[in-house]
C-alpha atoms as a PDB file:
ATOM      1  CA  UNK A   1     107.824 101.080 103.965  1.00  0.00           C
ATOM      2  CA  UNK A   2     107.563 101.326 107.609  1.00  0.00           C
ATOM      3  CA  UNK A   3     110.563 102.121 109.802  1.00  0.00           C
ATOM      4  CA  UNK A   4     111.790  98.745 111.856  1.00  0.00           C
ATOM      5  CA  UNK A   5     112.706 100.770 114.868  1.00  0.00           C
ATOM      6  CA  UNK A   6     109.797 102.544 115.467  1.00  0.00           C
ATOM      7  CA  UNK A   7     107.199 102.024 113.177  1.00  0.00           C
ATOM      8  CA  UNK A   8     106.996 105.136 111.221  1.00  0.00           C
ATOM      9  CA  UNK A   9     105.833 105.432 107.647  1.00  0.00           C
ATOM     10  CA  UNK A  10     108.687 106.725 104.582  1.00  0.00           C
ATOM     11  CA  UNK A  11     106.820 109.169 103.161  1.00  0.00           C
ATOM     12  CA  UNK A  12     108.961 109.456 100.659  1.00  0.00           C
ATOM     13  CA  UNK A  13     111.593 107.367  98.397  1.00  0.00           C
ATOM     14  CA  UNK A  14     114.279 110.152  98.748  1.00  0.00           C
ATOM     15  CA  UNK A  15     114.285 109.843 102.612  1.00  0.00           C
ATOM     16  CA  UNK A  16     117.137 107.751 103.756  1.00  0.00           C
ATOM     17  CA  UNK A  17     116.416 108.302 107.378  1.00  0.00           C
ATOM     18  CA  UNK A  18     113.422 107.968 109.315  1.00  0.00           C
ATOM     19  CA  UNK A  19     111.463 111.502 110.465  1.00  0.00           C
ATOM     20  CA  UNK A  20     110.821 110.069 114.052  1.00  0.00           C
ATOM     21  CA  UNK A  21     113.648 108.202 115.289  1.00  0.00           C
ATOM     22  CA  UNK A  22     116.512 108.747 112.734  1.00  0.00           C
ATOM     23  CA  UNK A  23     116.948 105.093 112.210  1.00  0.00           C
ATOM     24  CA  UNK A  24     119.136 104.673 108.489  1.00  0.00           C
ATOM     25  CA  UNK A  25     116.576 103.206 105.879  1.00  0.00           C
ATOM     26  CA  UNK A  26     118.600 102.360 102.897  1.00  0.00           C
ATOM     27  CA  UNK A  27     120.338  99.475 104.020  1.00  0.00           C
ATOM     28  CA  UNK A  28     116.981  97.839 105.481  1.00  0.00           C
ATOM     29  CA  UNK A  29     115.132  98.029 102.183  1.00  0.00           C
ATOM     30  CA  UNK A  30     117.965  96.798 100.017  1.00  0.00           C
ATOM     31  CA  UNK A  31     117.134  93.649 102.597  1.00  0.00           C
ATOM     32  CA  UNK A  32     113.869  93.528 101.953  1.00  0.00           C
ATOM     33  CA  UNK A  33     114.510  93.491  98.335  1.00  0.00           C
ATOM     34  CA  UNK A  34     117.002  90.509  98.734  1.00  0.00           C
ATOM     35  CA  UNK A  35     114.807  88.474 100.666  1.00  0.00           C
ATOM     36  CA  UNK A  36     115.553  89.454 104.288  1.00  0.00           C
ATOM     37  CA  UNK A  37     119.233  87.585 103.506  1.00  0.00           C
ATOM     38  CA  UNK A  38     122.603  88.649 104.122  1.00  0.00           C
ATOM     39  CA  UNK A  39     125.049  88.033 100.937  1.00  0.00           C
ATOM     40  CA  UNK A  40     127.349  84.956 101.865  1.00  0.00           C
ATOM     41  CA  UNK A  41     130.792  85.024 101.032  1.00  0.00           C
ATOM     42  CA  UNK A  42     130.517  82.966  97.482  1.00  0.00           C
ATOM     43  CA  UNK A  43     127.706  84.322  96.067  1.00  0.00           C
ATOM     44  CA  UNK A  44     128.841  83.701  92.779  1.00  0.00           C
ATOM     45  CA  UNK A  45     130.290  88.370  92.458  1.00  0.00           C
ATOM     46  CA  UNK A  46     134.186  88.585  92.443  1.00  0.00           C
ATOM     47  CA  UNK A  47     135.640  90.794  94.870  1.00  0.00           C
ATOM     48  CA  UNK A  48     137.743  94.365  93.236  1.00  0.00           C
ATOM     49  CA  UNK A  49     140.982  93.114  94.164  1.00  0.00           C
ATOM     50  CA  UNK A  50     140.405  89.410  92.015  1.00  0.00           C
ATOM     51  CA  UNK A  51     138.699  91.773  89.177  1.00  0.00           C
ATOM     52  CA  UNK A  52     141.647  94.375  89.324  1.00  0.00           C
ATOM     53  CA  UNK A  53     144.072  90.617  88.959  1.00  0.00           C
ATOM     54  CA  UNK A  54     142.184  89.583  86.011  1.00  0.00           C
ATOM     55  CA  UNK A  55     141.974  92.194  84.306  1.00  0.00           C
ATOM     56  CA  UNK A  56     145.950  92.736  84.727  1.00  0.00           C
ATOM     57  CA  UNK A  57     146.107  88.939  83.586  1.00  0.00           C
ATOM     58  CA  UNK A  58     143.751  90.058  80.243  1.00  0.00           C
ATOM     59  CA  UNK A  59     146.131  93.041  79.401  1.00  0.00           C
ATOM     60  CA  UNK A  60     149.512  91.108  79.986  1.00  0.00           C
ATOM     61  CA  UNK A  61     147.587  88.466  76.998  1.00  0.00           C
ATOM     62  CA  UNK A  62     146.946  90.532  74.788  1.00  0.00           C
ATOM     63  CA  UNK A  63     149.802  92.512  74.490  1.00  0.00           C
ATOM     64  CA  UNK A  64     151.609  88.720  74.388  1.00  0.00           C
ATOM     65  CA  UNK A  65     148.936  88.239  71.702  1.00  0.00           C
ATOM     66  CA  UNK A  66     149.747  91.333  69.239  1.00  0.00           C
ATOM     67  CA  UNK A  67     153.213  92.038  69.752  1.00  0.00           C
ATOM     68  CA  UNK A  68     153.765  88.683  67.849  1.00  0.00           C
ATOM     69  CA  UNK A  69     151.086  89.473  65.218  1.00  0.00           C
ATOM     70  CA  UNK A  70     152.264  93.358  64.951  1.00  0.00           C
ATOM     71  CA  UNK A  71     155.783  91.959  64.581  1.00  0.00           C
ATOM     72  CA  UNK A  72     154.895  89.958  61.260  1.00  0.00           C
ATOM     73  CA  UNK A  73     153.031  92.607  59.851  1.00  0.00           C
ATOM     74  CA  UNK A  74     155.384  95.032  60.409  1.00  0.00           C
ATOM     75  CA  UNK A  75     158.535  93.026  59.239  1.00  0.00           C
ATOM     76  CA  UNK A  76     156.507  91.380  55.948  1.00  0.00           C
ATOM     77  CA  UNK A  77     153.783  93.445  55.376  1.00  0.00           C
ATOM     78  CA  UNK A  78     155.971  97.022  55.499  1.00  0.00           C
ATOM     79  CA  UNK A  79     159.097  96.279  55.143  1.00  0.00           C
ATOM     80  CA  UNK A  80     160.460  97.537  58.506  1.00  0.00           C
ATOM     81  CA  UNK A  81     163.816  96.328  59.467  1.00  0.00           C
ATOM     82  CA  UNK A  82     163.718  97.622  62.542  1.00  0.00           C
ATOM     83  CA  UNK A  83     160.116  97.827  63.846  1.00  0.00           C
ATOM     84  CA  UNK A  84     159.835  99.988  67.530  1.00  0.00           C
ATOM     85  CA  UNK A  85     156.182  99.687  67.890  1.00  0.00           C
ATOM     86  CA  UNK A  86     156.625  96.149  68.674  1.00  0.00           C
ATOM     87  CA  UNK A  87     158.085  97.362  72.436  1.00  0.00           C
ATOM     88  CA  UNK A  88     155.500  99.893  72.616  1.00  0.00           C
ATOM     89  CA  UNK A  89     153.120  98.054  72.396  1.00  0.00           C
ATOM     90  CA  UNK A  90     155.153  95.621  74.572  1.00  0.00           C
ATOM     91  CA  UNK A  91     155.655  97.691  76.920  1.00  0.00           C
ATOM     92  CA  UNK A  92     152.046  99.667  77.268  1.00  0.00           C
ATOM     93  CA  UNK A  93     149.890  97.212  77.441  1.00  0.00           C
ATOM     94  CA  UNK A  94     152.422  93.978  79.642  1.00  0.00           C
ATOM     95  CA  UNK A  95     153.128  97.252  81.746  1.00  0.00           C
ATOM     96  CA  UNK A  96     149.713  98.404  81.832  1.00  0.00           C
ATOM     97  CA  UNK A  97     149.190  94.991  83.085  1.00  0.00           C
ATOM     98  CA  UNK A  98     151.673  94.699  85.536  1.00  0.00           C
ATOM     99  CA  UNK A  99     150.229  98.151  87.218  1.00  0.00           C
ATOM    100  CA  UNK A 100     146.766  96.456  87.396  1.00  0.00           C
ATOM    101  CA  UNK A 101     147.521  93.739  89.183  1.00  0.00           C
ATOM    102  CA  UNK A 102     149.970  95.809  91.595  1.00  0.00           C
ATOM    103  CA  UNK A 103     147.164  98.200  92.223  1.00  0.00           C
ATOM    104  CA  UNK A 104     144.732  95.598  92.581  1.00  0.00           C
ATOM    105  CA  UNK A 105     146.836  94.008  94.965  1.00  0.00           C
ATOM    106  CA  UNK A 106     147.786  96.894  96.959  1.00  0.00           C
ATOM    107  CA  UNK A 107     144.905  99.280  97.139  1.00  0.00           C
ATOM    108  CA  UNK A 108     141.623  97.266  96.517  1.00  0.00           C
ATOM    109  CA  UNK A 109     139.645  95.601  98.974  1.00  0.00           C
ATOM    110  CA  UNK A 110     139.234  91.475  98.772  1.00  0.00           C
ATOM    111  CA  UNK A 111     135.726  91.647 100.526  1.00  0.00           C
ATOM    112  CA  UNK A 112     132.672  91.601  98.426  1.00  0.00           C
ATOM    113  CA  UNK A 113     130.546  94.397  97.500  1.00  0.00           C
ATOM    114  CA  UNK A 114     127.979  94.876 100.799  1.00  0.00           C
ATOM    115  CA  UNK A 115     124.384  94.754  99.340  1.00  0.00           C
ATOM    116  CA  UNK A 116     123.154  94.978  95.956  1.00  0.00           C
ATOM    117  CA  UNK A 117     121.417  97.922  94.439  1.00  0.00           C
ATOM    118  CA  UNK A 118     117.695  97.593  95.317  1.00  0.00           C
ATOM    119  CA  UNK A 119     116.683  96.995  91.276  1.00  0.00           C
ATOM    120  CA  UNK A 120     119.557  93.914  91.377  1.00  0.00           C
ATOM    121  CA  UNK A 121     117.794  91.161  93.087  1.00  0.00           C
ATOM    122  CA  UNK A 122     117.316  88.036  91.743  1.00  0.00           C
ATOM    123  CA  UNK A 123     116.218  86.361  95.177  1.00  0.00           C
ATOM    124  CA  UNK A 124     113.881  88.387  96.116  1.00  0.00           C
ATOM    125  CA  UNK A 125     111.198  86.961  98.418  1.00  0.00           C
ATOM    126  CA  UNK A 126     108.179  87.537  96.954  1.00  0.00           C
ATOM    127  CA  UNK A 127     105.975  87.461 100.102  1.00  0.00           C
ATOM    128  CA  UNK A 128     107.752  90.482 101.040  1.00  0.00           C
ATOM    129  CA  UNK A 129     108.472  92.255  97.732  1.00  0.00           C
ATOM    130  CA  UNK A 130     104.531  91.790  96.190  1.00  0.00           C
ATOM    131  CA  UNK A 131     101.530  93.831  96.605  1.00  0.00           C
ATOM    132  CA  UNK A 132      99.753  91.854  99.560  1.00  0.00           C
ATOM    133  CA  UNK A 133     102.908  91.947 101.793  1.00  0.00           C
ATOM    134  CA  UNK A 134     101.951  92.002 105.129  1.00  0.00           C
ATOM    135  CA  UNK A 135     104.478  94.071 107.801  1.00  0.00           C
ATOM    136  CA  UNK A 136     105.949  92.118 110.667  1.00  0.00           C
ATOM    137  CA  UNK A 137     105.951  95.481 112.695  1.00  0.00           C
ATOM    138  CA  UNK A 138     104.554  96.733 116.043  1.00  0.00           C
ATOM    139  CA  UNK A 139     101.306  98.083 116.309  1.00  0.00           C
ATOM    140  CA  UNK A 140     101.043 101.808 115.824  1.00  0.00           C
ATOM    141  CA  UNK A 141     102.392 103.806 118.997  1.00  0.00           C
ATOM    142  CA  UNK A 142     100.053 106.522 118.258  1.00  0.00           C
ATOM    143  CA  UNK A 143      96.539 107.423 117.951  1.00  0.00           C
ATOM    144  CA  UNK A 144      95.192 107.699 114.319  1.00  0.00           C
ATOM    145  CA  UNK A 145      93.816 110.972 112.937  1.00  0.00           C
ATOM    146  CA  UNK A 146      90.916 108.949 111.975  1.00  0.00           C
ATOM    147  CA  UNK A 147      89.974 107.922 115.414  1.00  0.00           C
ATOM    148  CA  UNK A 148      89.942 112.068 116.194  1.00  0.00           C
ATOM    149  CA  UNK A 149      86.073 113.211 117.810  1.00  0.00           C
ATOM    150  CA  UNK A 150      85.556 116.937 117.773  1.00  0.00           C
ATOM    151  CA  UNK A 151      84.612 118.750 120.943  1.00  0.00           C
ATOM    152  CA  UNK A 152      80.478 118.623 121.185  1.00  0.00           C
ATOM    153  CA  UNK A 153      78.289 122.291 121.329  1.00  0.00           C
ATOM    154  CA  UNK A 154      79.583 123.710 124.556  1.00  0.00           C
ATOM    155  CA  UNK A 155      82.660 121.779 124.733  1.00  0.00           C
ATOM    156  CA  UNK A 156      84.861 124.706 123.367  1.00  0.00           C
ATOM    157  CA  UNK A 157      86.603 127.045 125.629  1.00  0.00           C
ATOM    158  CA  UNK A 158      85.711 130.826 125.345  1.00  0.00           C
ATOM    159  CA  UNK A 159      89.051 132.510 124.113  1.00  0.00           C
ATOM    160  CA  UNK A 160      88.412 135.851 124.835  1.00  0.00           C
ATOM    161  CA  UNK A 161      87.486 135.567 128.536  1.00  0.00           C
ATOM    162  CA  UNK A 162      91.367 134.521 128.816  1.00  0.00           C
ATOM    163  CA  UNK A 163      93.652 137.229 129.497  1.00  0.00           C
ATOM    164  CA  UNK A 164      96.994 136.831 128.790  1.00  0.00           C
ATOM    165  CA  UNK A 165      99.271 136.477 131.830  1.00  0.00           C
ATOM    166  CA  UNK A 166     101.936 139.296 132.568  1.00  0.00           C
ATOM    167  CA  UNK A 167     105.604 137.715 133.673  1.00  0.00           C
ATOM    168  CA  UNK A 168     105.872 140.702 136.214  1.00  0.00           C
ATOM    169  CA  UNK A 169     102.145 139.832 137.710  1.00  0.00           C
ATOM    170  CA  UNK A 170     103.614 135.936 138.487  1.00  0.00           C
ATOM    171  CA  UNK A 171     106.618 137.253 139.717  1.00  0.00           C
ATOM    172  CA  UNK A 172     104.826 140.012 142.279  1.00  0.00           C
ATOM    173  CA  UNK A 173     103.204 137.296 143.569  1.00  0.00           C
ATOM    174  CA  UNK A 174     105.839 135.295 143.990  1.00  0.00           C
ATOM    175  CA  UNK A 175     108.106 138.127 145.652  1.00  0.00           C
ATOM    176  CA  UNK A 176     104.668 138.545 147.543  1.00  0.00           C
ATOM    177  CA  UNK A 177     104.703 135.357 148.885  1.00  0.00           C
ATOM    178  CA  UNK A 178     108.384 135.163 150.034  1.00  0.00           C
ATOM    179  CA  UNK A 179     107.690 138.531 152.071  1.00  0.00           C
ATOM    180  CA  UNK A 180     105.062 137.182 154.049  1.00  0.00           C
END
Protein backbone atom coordinates (compact mmCIF):
# COMPACT_ATOMS: atom_id res chain seq x y z
CA UNK A 1 0.00 0.00 0.00
CA UNK A 2 1.13 3.37 -0.89
CA UNK A 3 0.61 6.35 1.41
CA UNK A 4 -2.35 8.83 -0.08
CA UNK A 5 -0.56 11.88 1.13
CA UNK A 6 2.59 11.47 -0.24
CA UNK A 7 3.09 8.51 -2.04
CA UNK A 8 5.30 6.46 0.06
CA UNK A 9 5.40 2.69 0.15
CA UNK A 10 4.24 0.61 3.82
CA UNK A 11 6.93 -1.43 4.12
CA UNK A 12 5.46 -3.15 6.53
CA UNK A 13 1.85 -4.39 7.88
CA UNK A 14 2.72 -3.34 11.52
CA UNK A 15 3.30 0.35 10.46
CA UNK A 16 0.30 2.41 11.20
CA UNK A 17 1.92 5.60 10.13
CA UNK A 18 3.69 6.52 7.16
CA UNK A 19 7.87 6.85 7.43
CA UNK A 20 7.83 10.12 5.27
CA UNK A 21 5.05 12.25 6.10
CA UNK A 22 3.38 10.70 9.24
CA UNK A 23 0.07 10.49 7.57
CA UNK A 24 -2.26 7.66 9.88
CA UNK A 25 -2.62 4.45 7.62
CA UNK A 26 -5.05 2.28 9.39
CA UNK A 27 -8.10 4.01 8.80
CA UNK A 28 -7.28 4.43 4.90
CA UNK A 29 -6.83 0.71 4.32
CA UNK A 30 -9.84 -0.41 6.31
CA UNK A 31 -11.39 1.92 3.23
CA UNK A 32 -9.85 0.30 0.77
CA UNK A 33 -11.00 -2.94 2.07
CA UNK A 34 -14.69 -1.65 2.18
CA UNK A 35 -14.73 -0.41 -1.16
CA UNK A 36 -13.56 3.22 -0.83
CA UNK A 37 -17.25 3.70 1.12
CA UNK A 38 -18.09 5.29 4.23
CA UNK A 39 -20.60 3.05 6.51
CA UNK A 40 -24.15 4.78 6.29
CA UNK A 41 -26.15 5.06 9.20
CA UNK A 42 -28.43 1.69 8.60
CA UNK A 43 -26.11 -0.59 7.53
CA UNK A 44 -27.94 -3.33 8.80
CA UNK A 45 -25.01 -3.38 12.73
CA UNK A 46 -26.95 -2.20 15.89
CA UNK A 47 -25.43 0.47 17.76
CA UNK A 48 -24.03 -0.59 21.85
CA UNK A 49 -26.61 1.36 23.44
CA UNK A 50 -29.76 -0.70 21.32
CA UNK A 51 -27.53 -4.03 22.02
CA UNK A 52 -26.99 -3.09 25.80
CA UNK A 53 -31.43 -2.52 25.58
CA UNK A 54 -31.88 -5.86 24.18
CA UNK A 55 -30.01 -7.65 25.93
CA UNK A 56 -31.65 -6.04 29.25
CA UNK A 57 -35.06 -6.91 27.41
CA UNK A 58 -33.59 -10.87 27.00
CA UNK A 59 -32.64 -11.05 30.78
CA UNK A 60 -35.93 -9.36 32.16
CA UNK A 61 -37.66 -12.69 29.80
CA UNK A 62 -36.12 -15.07 31.01
CA UNK A 63 -36.13 -14.55 34.46
CA UNK A 64 -40.21 -13.92 33.68
CA UNK A 65 -39.72 -17.28 31.93
CA UNK A 66 -38.18 -19.50 34.93
CA UNK A 67 -39.39 -17.97 37.92
CA UNK A 68 -42.82 -19.46 36.83
CA UNK A 69 -41.29 -22.82 35.81
CA UNK A 70 -38.83 -22.88 39.05
CA UNK A 71 -41.96 -22.07 41.06
CA UNK A 72 -43.82 -25.42 39.96
CA UNK A 73 -40.96 -27.45 40.38
CA UNK A 74 -40.15 -26.29 43.50
CA UNK A 75 -43.74 -26.34 45.05
CA UNK A 76 -44.68 -30.02 43.26
CA UNK A 77 -41.65 -31.50 42.48
CA UNK A 78 -39.91 -30.86 46.24
CA UNK A 79 -42.29 -30.19 48.32
CA UNK A 80 -41.29 -26.63 49.35
CA UNK A 81 -43.89 -24.62 51.04
CA UNK A 82 -42.12 -21.79 51.02
CA UNK A 83 -39.72 -21.68 48.03
CA UNK A 84 -37.02 -18.36 48.23
CA UNK A 85 -35.20 -19.14 45.13
CA UNK A 86 -38.14 -18.11 43.23
CA UNK A 87 -37.14 -14.14 44.21
CA UNK A 88 -33.64 -14.88 43.63
CA UNK A 89 -33.89 -15.75 40.76
CA UNK A 90 -36.50 -12.95 40.42
CA UNK A 91 -34.59 -10.65 41.49
CA UNK A 92 -30.95 -11.53 39.75
CA UNK A 93 -31.73 -11.93 36.59
CA UNK A 94 -35.25 -8.91 36.18
CA UNK A 95 -32.53 -6.83 38.16
CA UNK A 96 -29.72 -7.87 36.15
CA UNK A 97 -31.93 -6.69 33.46
CA UNK A 98 -32.99 -3.58 34.67
CA UNK A 99 -29.05 -2.58 35.17
CA UNK A 100 -28.50 -3.41 31.44
CA UNK A 101 -30.73 -1.37 30.04
CA UNK A 102 -29.86 1.60 32.60
CA UNK A 103 -26.26 1.22 31.66
CA UNK A 104 -26.97 0.91 28.17
CA UNK A 105 -28.89 3.90 28.34
CA UNK A 106 -26.64 5.96 30.30
CA UNK A 107 -23.10 5.13 29.41
CA UNK A 108 -23.08 3.61 25.82
CA UNK A 109 -22.83 5.40 22.74
CA UNK A 110 -25.99 5.26 20.06
CA UNK A 111 -23.57 5.82 17.03
CA UNK A 112 -22.40 2.88 15.10
CA UNK A 113 -19.17 1.22 15.29
CA UNK A 114 -16.68 3.53 12.81
CA UNK A 115 -15.13 1.04 10.27
CA UNK A 116 -15.01 -2.57 10.22
CA UNK A 117 -12.01 -4.68 10.93
CA UNK A 118 -10.06 -4.99 7.64
CA UNK A 119 -10.86 -9.11 7.42
CA UNK A 120 -14.90 -7.99 7.84
CA UNK A 121 -15.81 -6.80 4.47
CA UNK A 122 -18.37 -8.08 2.58
CA UNK A 123 -18.40 -5.09 -0.03
CA UNK A 124 -15.28 -5.02 -0.89
CA UNK A 125 -14.48 -3.60 -4.34
CA UNK A 126 -12.69 -5.96 -6.02
CA UNK A 127 -10.87 -3.65 -8.50
CA UNK A 128 -9.19 -2.34 -5.57
CA UNK A 129 -8.85 -5.33 -3.22
CA UNK A 130 -7.42 -8.00 -6.21
CA UNK A 131 -4.04 -8.63 -7.45
CA UNK A 132 -4.04 -6.29 -10.67
CA UNK A 133 -5.20 -3.20 -8.66
CA UNK A 134 -3.92 -0.33 -10.14
CA UNK A 135 -3.04 2.91 -7.57
CA UNK A 136 -4.81 6.17 -8.22
CA UNK A 137 -1.64 7.95 -6.72
CA UNK A 138 0.85 10.64 -7.85
CA UNK A 139 3.77 9.82 -9.65
CA UNK A 140 6.83 9.12 -7.57
CA UNK A 141 8.40 12.46 -6.08
CA UNK A 142 11.72 10.92 -6.15
CA UNK A 143 14.29 9.49 -8.29
CA UNK A 144 14.47 5.61 -8.35
CA UNK A 145 17.57 3.73 -7.20
CA UNK A 146 17.30 2.00 -10.42
CA UNK A 147 17.72 5.02 -12.54
CA UNK A 148 21.27 5.57 -10.32
CA UNK A 149 24.65 5.85 -13.04
CA UNK A 150 27.95 5.49 -11.26
CA UNK A 151 30.61 8.13 -11.66
CA UNK A 152 32.81 7.08 -15.02
CA UNK A 153 37.01 6.38 -14.62
CA UNK A 154 38.15 9.78 -13.52
CA UNK A 155 34.95 10.99 -12.29
CA UNK A 156 35.83 10.25 -8.55
CA UNK A 157 37.27 12.84 -6.35
CA UNK A 158 40.76 12.13 -4.77
CA UNK A 159 40.04 11.93 -0.90
CA UNK A 160 43.25 12.27 0.38
CA UNK A 161 44.32 15.51 -1.35
CA UNK A 162 41.42 17.02 1.00
CA UNK A 163 42.52 18.26 4.20
CA UNK A 164 40.23 18.65 6.74
CA UNK A 165 39.36 22.26 7.61
CA UNK A 166 40.36 23.67 11.16
CA UNK A 167 37.32 25.92 12.85
CA UNK A 168 40.14 28.29 14.22
CA UNK A 169 41.78 28.59 10.46
CA UNK A 170 37.99 29.95 9.16
CA UNK A 171 37.69 32.00 11.99
CA UNK A 172 41.45 33.75 11.61
CA UNK A 173 40.41 34.59 8.47
CA UNK A 174 37.45 35.90 9.26
CA UNK A 175 38.87 38.06 12.30
CA UNK A 176 41.48 38.77 9.43
CA UNK A 177 39.17 40.19 7.29
CA UNK A 178 37.26 42.43 9.78
CA UNK A 179 40.80 44.01 10.74
CA UNK A 180 41.57 45.12 7.45
Amino acid sequence: MFCPSCGQERLSQATKFCSRCGYLLTGTEQLLHIGGELPTARSGKNSAKWTGVKHGIFLILLAAVLVPLLGLLLTFGFGMRNPWPIGLVLFLGGGAGVLRIAYALMFESGNETALPSVGESQHANPALTGAGATASLPPQQTPSAADYISPGVGGWRDTNELEPASVTDNTTKLLEKEAE
